[in-house]
Structure formats: C-alpha cells, structure tokens
C-alpha atoms as a PDB file:
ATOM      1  CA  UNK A   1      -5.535   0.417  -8.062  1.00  0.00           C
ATOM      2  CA  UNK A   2      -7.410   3.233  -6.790  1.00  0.00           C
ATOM      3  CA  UNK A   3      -9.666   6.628  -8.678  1.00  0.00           C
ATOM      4  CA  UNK A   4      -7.853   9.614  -6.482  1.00  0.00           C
ATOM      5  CA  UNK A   5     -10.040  11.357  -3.434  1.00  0.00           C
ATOM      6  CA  UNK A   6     -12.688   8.569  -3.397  1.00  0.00           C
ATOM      7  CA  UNK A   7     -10.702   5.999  -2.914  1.00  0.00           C
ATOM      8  CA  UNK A   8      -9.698   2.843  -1.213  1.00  0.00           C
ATOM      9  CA  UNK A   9      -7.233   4.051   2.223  1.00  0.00           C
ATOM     10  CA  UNK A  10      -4.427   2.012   2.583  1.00  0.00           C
ATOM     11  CA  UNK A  11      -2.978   2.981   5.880  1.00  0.00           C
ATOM     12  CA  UNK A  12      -0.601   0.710   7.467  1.00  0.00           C
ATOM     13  CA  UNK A  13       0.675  -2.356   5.940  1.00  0.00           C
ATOM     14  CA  UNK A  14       3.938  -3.503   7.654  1.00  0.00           C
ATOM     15  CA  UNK A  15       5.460  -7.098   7.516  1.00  0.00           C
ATOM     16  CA  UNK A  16       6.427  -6.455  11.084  1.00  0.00           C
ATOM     17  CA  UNK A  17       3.427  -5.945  12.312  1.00  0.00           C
ATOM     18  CA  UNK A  18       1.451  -7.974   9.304  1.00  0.00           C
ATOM     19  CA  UNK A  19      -0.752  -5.856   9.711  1.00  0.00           C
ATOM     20  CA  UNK A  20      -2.886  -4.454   6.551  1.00  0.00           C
ATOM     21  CA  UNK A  21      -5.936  -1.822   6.847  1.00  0.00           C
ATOM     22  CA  UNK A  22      -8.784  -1.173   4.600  1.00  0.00           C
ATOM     23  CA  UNK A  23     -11.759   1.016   4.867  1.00  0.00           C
ATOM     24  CA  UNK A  24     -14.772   1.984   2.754  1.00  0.00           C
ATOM     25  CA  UNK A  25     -14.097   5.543   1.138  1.00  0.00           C
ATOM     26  CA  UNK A  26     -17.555   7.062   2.279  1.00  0.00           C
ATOM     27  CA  UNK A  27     -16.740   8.500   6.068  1.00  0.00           C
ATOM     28  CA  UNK A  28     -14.283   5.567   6.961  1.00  0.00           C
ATOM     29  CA  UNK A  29     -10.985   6.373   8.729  1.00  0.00           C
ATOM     30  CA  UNK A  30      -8.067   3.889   9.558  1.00  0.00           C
ATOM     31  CA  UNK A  31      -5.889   3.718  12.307  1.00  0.00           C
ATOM     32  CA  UNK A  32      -2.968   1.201  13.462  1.00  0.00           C
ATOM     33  CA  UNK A  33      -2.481   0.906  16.701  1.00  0.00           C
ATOM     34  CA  UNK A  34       0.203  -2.096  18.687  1.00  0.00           C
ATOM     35  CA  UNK A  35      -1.332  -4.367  15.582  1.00  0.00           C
ATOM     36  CA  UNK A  36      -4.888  -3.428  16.148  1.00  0.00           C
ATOM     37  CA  UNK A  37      -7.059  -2.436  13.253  1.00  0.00           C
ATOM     38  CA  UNK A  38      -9.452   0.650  14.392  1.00  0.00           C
ATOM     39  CA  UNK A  39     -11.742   0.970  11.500  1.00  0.00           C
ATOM     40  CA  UNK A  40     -15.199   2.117  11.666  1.00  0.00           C
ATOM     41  CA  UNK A  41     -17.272   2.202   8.320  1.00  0.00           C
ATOM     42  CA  UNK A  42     -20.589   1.392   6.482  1.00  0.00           C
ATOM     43  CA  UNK A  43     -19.008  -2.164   5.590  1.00  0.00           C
ATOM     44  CA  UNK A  44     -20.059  -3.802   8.685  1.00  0.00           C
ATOM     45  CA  UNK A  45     -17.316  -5.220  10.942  1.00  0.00           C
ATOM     46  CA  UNK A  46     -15.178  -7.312   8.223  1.00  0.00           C
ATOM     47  CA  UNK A  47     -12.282  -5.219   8.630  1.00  0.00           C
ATOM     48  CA  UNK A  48     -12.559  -5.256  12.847  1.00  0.00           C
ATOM     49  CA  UNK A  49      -9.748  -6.597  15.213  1.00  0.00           C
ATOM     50  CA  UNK A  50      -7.526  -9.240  14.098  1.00  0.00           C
ATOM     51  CA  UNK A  51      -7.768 -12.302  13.795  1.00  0.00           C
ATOM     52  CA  UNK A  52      -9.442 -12.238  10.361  1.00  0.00           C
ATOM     53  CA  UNK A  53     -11.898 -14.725   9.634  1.00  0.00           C
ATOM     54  CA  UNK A  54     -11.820 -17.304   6.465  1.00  0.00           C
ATOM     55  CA  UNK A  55     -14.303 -17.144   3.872  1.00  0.00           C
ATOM     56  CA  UNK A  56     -14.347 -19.977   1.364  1.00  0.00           C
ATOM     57  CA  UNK A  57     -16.663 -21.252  -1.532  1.00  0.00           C
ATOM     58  CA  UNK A  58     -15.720 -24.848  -0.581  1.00  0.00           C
ATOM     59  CA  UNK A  59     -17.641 -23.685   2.321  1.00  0.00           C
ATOM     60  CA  UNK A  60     -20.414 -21.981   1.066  1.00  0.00           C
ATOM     61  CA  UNK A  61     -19.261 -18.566   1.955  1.00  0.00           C
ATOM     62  CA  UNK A  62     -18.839 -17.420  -1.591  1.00  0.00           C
ATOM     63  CA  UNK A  63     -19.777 -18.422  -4.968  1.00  0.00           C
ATOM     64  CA  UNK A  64     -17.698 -20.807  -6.447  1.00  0.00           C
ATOM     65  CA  UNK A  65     -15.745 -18.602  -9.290  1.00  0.00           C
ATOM     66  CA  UNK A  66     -16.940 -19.579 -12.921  1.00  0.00           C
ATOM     67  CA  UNK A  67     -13.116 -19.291 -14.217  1.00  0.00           C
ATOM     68  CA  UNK A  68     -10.613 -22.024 -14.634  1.00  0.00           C
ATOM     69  CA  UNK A  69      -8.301 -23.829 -12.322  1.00  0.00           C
ATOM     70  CA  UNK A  70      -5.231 -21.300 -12.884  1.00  0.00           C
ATOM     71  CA  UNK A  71      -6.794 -17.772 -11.077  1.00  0.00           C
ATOM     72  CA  UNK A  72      -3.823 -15.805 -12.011  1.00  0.00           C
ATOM     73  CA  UNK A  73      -4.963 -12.083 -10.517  1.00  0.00           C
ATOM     74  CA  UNK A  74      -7.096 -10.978  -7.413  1.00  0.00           C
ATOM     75  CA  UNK A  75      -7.701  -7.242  -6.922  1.00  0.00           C
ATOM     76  CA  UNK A  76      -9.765  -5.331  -4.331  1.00  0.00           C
ATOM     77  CA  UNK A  77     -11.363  -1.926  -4.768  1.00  0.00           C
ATOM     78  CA  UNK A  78     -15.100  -0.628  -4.786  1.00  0.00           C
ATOM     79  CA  UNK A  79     -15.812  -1.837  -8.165  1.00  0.00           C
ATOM     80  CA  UNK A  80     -20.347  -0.311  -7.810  1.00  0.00           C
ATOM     81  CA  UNK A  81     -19.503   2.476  -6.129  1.00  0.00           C
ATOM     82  CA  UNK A  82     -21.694   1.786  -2.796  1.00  0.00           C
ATOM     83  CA  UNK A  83     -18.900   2.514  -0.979  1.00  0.00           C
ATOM     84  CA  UNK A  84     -17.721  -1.597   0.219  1.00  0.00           C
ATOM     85  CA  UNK A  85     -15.398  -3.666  -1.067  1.00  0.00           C
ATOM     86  CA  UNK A  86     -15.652  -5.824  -4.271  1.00  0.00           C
ATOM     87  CA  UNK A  87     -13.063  -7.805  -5.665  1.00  0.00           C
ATOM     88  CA  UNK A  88     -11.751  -8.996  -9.430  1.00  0.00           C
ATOM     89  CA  UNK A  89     -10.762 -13.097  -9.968  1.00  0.00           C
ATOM     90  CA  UNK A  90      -8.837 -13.399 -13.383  1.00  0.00           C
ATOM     91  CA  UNK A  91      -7.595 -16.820 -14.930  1.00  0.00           C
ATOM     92  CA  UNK A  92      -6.622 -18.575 -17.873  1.00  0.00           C
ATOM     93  CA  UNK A  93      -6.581 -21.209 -19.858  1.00  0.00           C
ATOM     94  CA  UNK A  94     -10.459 -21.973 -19.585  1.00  0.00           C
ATOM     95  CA  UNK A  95     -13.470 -20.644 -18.043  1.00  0.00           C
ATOM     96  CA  UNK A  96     -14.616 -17.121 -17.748  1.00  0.00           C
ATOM     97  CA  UNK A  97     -11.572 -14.734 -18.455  1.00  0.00           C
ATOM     98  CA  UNK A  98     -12.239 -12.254 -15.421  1.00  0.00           C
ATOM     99  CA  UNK A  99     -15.252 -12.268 -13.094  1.00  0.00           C
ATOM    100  CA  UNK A 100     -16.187  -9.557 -10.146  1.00  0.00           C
ATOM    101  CA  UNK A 101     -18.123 -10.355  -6.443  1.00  0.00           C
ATOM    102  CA  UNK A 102     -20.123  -7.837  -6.013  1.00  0.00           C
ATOM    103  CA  UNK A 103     -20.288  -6.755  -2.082  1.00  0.00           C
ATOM    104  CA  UNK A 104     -24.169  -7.290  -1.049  1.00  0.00           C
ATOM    105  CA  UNK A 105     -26.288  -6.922   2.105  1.00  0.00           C
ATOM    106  CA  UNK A 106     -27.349 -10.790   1.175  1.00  0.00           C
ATOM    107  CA  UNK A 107     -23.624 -12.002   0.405  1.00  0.00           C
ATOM    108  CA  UNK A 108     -21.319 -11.845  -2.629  1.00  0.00           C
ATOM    109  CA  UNK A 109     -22.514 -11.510  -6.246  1.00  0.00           C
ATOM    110  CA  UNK A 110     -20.800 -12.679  -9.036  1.00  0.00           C
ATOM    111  CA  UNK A 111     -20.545 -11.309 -12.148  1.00  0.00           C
ATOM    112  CA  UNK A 112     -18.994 -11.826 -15.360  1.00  0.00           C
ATOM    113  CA  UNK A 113     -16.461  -9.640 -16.619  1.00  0.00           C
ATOM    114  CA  UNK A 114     -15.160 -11.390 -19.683  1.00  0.00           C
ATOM    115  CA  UNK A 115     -15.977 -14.448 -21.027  1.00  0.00           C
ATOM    116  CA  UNK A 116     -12.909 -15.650 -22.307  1.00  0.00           C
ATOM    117  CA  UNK A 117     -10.978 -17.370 -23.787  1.00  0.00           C
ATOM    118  CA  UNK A 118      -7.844 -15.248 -22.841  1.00  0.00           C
ATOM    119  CA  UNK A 119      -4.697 -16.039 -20.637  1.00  0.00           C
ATOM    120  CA  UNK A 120      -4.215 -13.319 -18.285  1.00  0.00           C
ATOM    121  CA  UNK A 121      -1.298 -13.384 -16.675  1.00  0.00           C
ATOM    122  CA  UNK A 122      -0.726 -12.723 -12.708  1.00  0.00           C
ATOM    123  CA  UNK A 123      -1.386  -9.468 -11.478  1.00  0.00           C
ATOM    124  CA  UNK A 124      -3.914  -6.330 -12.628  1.00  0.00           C
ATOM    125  CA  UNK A 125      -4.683  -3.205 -11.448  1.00  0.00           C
ATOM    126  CA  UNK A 126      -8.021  -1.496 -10.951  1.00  0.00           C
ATOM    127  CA  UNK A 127      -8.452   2.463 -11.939  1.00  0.00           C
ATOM    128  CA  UNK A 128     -10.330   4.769 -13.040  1.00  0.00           C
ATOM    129  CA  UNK A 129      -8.809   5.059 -16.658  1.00  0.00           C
ATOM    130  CA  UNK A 130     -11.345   6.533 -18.785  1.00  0.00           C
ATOM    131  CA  UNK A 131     -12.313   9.119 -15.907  1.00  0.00           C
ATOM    132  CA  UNK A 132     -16.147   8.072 -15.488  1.00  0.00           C
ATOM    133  CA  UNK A 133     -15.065   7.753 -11.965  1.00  0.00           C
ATOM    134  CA  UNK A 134     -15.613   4.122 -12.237  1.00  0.00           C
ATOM    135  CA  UNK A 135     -12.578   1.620 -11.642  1.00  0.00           C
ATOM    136  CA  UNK A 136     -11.897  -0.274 -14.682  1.00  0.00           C
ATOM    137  CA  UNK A 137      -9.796  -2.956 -15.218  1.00  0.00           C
ATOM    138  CA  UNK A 138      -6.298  -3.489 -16.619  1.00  0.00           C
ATOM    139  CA  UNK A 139      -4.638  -6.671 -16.943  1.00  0.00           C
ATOM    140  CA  UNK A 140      -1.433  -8.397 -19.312  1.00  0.00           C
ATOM    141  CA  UNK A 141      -1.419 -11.643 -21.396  1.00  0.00           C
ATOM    142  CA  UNK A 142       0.870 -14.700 -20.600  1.00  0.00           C
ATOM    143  CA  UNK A 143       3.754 -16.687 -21.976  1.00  0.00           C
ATOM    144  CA  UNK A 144       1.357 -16.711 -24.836  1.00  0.00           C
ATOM    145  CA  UNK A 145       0.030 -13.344 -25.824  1.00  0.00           C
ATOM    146  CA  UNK A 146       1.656 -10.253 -26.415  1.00  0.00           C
ATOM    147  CA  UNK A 147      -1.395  -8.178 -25.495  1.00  0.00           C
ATOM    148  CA  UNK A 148      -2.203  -6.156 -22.495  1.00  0.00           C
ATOM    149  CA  UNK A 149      -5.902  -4.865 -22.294  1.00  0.00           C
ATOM    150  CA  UNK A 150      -8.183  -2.838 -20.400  1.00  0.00           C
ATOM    151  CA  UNK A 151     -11.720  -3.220 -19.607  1.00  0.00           C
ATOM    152  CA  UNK A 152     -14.717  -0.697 -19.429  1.00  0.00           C
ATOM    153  CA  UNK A 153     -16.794  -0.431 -16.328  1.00  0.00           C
ATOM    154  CA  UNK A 154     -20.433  -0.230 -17.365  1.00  0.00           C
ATOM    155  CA  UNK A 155     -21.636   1.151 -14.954  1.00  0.00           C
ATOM    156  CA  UNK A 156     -25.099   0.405 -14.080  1.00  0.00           C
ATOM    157  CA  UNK A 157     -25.245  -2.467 -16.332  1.00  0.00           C
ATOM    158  CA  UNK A 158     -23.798  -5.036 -14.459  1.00  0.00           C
ATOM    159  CA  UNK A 159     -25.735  -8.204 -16.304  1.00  0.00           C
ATOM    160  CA  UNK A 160     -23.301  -7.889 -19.360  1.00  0.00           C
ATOM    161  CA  UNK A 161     -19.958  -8.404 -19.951  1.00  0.00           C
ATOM    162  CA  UNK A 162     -17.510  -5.596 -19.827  1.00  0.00           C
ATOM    163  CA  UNK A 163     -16.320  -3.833 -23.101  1.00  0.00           C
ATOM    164  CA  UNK A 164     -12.604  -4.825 -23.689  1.00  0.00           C
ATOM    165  CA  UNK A 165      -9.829  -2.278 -24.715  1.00  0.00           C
ATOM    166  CA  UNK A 166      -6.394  -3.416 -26.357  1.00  0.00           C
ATOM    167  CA  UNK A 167      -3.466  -1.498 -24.753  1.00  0.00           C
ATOM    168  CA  UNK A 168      -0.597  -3.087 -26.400  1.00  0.00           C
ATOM    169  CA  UNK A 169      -0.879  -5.993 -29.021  1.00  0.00           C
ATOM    170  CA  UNK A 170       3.051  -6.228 -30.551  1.00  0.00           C
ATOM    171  CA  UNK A 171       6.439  -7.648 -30.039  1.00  0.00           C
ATOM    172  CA  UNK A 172       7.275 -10.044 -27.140  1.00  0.00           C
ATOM    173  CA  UNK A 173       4.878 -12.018 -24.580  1.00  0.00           C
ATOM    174  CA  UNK A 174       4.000 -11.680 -20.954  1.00  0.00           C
ATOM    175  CA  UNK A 175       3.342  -8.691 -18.580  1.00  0.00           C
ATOM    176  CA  UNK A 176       2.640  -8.069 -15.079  1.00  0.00           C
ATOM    177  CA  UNK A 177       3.232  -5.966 -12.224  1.00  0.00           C
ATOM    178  CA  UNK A 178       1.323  -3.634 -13.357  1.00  0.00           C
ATOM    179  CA  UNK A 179       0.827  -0.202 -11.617  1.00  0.00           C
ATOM    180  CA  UNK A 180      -0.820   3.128 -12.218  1.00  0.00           C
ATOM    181  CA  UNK A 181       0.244   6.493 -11.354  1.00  0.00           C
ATOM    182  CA  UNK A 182       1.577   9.837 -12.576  1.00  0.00           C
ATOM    183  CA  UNK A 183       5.132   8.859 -12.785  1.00  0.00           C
ATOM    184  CA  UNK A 184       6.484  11.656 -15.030  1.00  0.00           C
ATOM    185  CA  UNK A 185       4.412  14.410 -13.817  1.00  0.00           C
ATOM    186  CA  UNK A 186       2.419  15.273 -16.219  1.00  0.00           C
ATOM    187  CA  UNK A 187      -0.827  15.624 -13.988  1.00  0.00           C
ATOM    188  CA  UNK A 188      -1.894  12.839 -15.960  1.00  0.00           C
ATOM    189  CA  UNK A 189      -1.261   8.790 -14.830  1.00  0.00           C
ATOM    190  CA  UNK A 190       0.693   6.487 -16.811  1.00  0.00           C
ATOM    191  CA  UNK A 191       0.304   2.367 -17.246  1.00  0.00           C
ATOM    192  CA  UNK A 192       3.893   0.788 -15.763  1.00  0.00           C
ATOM    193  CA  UNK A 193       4.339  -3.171 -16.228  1.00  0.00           C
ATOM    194  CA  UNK A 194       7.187  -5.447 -17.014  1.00  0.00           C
ATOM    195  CA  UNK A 195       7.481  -7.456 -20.121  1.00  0.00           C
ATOM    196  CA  UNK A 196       8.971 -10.712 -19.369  1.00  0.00           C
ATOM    197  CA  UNK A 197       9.529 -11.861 -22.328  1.00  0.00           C
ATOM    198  CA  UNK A 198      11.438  -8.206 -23.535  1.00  0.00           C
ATOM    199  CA  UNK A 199      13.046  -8.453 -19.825  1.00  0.00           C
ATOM    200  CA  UNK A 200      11.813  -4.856 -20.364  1.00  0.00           C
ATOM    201  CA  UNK A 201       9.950  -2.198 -18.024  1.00  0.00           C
ATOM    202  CA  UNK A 202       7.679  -0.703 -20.264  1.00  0.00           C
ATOM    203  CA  UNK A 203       5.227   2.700 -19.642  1.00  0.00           C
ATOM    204  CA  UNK A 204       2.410   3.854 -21.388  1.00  0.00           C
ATOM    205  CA  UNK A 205       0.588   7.299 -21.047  1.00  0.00           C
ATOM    206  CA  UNK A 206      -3.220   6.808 -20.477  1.00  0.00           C
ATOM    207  CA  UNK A 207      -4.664   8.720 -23.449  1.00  0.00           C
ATOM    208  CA  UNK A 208      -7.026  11.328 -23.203  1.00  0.00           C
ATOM    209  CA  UNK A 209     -10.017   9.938 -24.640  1.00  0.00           C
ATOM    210  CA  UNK A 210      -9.130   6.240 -23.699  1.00  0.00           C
ATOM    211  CA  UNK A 211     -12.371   4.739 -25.101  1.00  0.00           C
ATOM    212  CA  UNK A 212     -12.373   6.362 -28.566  1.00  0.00           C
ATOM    213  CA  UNK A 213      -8.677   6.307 -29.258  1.00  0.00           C
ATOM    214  CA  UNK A 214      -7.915   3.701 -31.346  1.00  0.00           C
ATOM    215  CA  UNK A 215      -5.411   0.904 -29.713  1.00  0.00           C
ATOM    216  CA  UNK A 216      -2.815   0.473 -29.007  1.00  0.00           C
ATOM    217  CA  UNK A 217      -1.407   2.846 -26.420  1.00  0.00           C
ATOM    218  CA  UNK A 218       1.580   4.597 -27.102  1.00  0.00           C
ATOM    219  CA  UNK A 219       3.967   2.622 -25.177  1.00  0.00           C
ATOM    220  CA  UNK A 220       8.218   3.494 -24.789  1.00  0.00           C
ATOM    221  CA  UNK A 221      10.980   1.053 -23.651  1.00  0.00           C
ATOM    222  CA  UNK A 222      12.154   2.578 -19.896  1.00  0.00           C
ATOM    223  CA  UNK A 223      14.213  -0.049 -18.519  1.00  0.00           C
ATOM    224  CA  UNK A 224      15.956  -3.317 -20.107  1.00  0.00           C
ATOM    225  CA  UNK A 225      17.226  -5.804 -17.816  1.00  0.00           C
ATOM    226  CA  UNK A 226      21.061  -5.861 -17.624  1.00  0.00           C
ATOM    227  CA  UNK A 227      22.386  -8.881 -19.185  1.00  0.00           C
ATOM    228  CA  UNK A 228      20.428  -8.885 -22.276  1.00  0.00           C
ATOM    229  CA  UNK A 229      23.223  -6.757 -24.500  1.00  0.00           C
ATOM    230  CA  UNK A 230      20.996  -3.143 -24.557  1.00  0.00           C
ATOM    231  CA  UNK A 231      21.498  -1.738 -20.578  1.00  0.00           C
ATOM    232  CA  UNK A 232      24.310   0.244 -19.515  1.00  0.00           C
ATOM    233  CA  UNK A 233      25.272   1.841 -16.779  1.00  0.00           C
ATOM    234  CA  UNK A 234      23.995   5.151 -17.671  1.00  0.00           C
ATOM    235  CA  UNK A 235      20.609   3.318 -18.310  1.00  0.00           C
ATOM    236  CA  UNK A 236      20.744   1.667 -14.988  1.00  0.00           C
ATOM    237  CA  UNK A 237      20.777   4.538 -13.097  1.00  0.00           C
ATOM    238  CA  UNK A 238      18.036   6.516 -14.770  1.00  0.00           C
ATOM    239  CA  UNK A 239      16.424   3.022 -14.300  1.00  0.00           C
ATOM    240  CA  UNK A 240      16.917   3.100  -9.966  1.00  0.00           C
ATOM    241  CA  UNK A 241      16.034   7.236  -9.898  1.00  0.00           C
ATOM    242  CA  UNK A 242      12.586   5.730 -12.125  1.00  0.00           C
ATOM    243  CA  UNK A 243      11.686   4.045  -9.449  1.00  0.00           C
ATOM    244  CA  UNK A 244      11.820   6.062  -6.862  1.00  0.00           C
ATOM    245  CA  UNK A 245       9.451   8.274  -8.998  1.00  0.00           C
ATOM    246  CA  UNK A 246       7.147   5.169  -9.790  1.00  0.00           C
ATOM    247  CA  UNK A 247       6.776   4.702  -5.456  1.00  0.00           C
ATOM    248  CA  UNK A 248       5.896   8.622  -5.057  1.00  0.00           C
ATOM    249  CA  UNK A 249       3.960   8.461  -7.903  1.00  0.00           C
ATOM    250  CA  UNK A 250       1.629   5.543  -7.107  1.00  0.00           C
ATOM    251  CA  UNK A 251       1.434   6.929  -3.592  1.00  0.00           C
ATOM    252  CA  UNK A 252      -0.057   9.880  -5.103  1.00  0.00           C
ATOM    253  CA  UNK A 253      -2.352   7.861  -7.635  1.00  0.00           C
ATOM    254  CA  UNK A 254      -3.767   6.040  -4.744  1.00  0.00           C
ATOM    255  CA  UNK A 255      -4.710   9.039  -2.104  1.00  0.00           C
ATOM    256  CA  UNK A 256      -2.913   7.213   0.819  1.00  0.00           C
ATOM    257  CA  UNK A 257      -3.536   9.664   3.586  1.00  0.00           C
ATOM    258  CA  UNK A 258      -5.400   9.692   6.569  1.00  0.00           C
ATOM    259  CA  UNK A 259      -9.147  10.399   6.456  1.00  0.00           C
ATOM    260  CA  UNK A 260      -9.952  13.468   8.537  1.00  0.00           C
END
C-alpha cells in the first residue's frame, strides 16, 4: 500500500486483458492501450511492452533472499524514496523475518528488515503510517500468533533493522488481507484485515502519534462470518455496504488516477 499524492499509479489491471501497469511516482504517467503498457519513467524500461522478462536468484539476477523456505508476503512500493520500485519478502518459520531489495543503478540490494524469529502470515501492506512520508510496513502473525505488527521505516539508515510496532497482541490467531484506507471517513486511514481464527473482519484506526502510543491499536469487531452463532442478517448487510466503503476507500488511500 501506497503514501497518498506520491505514490505508486496503478492504472489498469484487468484479468481480461492481464494486463497490470506500474510507474515511478516522480513524472511517470501510465497508459493502457489494446494490452500495451505505455510507460515512460526514470526506472529504465522494466515496465516497457509486454512480454515481461524473468528475473530469478537461481539465476543470478537477484540476491538469493536470507529468509526461510515458506516466503509468505511480497509487496511492491518505493520503499528509499528515489522514486523506483523496491519490494518487501516476508517468511516464517526460520530465517530473516522480512527483508527489502533495494532498487539500484548496479542491481538489487538487500536488506534486512527483521531478523526474526516470527511467522508472518501471507499478505502485508506497505504505507505511510506514522506520516514521515516513508512507507512502513504492516504485516499479521500465523496459525500461531495472535499478533499483527508494524514496522518503522528508518529512513536513511538502511544498515539496521527496522524498529517493530505491536498492533494487536490478544485473542485468536492468524490475519491477512490486510488493507489501508480511510474507510469511515474520518480523513484519517484505518488498518482492515481478517482474523481467521475469529472468522472475524476486524478494523483498527491508525493512531495519531503511531510511534509513541503505546500498543496495541484500538481495534473493533466489524464483520463475523455467518455460521459461527454471532452474524445476523442485520449484521450481514452492514457487512456488504462495508465493503463497498473499504473499495472507495482504498481507491482513495492509494491516489489511483492518471498522472497529468
């Protein structure tokens, strides 16, 4: 996920088409056009006309990720702020807990974003939450934690680790699909992820002062899964009018409009 204004475009994606463009935030501009990708920008040509070429660290193209062999989470967004693509690798089990490529004019960089060990589940989100405009990372435990965390950009200090933030550390065990945006209208975005092991959809307001606030996030109940003896109808349609106000509202989160 996407800081607002400077931020990753997301133009056309269409299963149709399969078509999916990108572009860097500084002066790029997408277009879709009978499944051809027009996009010019300071990232060289790797998001030119289809077909898309492979990279792979069994071939050398990229480092070979210091994490375990369940990745559970890949996310995209411009992580340094220079404008290209970086992207986020988290795991579980063993290894390194989350690491970053960093996007350089000699090849990818990796870096370590936590050293582990912590199960992440599948799925993340990157955003700016603590409004440094940096993107941060947020990310949910497995079948065996009941935590969901975020973690601190630190900006220029890449060589470290990045400061981890406990969201929600109670009741029942996995979360993903996570999303950011400003749901309820506030003018301020809120965390959105599903519990598993509540069969719950579960929100939580991103505090004002997100790196002093002591944790966890206040977090409410917005959805339980029919089935599981507390949904009703009533619930269930607050639940489907929700989500039409969780698409609009990560539209707006992530500035999808056409660079002029």
């Amino acid at each position: 996920m996407l800081r607002r204004r400077e931020s990753l475009s997301v133009i056309g994606a269409s299963v149709a088409s399969a078509s999916l463009a990108l572009s860097c935030r500084q002066g790029g501009r997408v277009e879709t056009r009978e499944n051809r990708v027009v996009a010019p920008n300071p990232c060289g040509e790797a998001f030119a006309d289809p077909p898309w070429k492979r990279l792979s660290s069994a071939k050398g193209d990229l480092p070979v990720p210091s994490t375990s062999d369940q990745q559970t989470g890949s996310m995209v967004g411009d992580i340094d702020g220079d404008g290209c693509l970086d992207f986020v690798i988290t795991n579980r089990r063993k290894g390194d807990a989350a690491i970053w490529m960093q996007n350089t004019a000699q090849g990818r960089k990796q870096h370590i974003i936590d050293p582990g060990p912590l199960n992440i589940e599948a799925g993340g989100v990157l955003f700016d939450i603590d409004g440094d405009g940096r993107l941060d990372l947020v990310a949910g435990g497995d079948n065996s934690s009941n935590e969901v965390w975020w973690w601190e950009n630190p900006h220029p200090d890449y060589d470290r680790p990045w400061k981890r933030h406990t969201i929600k550390q109670s009741d029942k065990t996995q979360h993903h699909d996570l999303m950011i945006g400003d749901v309820l209208g506030p003018g301020r975005p809120q965390l959105v992820f599903w519990n598993q092991g509540a069969s719950a959809l579960l929100l939580a307001p991103i505090p004002e002062n997100p790196r002093t606030r002591p944790s966890p996030w206040d977090i409410q109940m917005i959805y339980h899964r029919a089935g599981t003896g507390h949904s009703s109808a009533g619930r269930d349609a607050r639940f489907r009018l929700f989500r039409a106000r969780i698409r609009r509202g990560i539209l707006a989160a992530l500035d999808i409009r056409p660079r002029r």
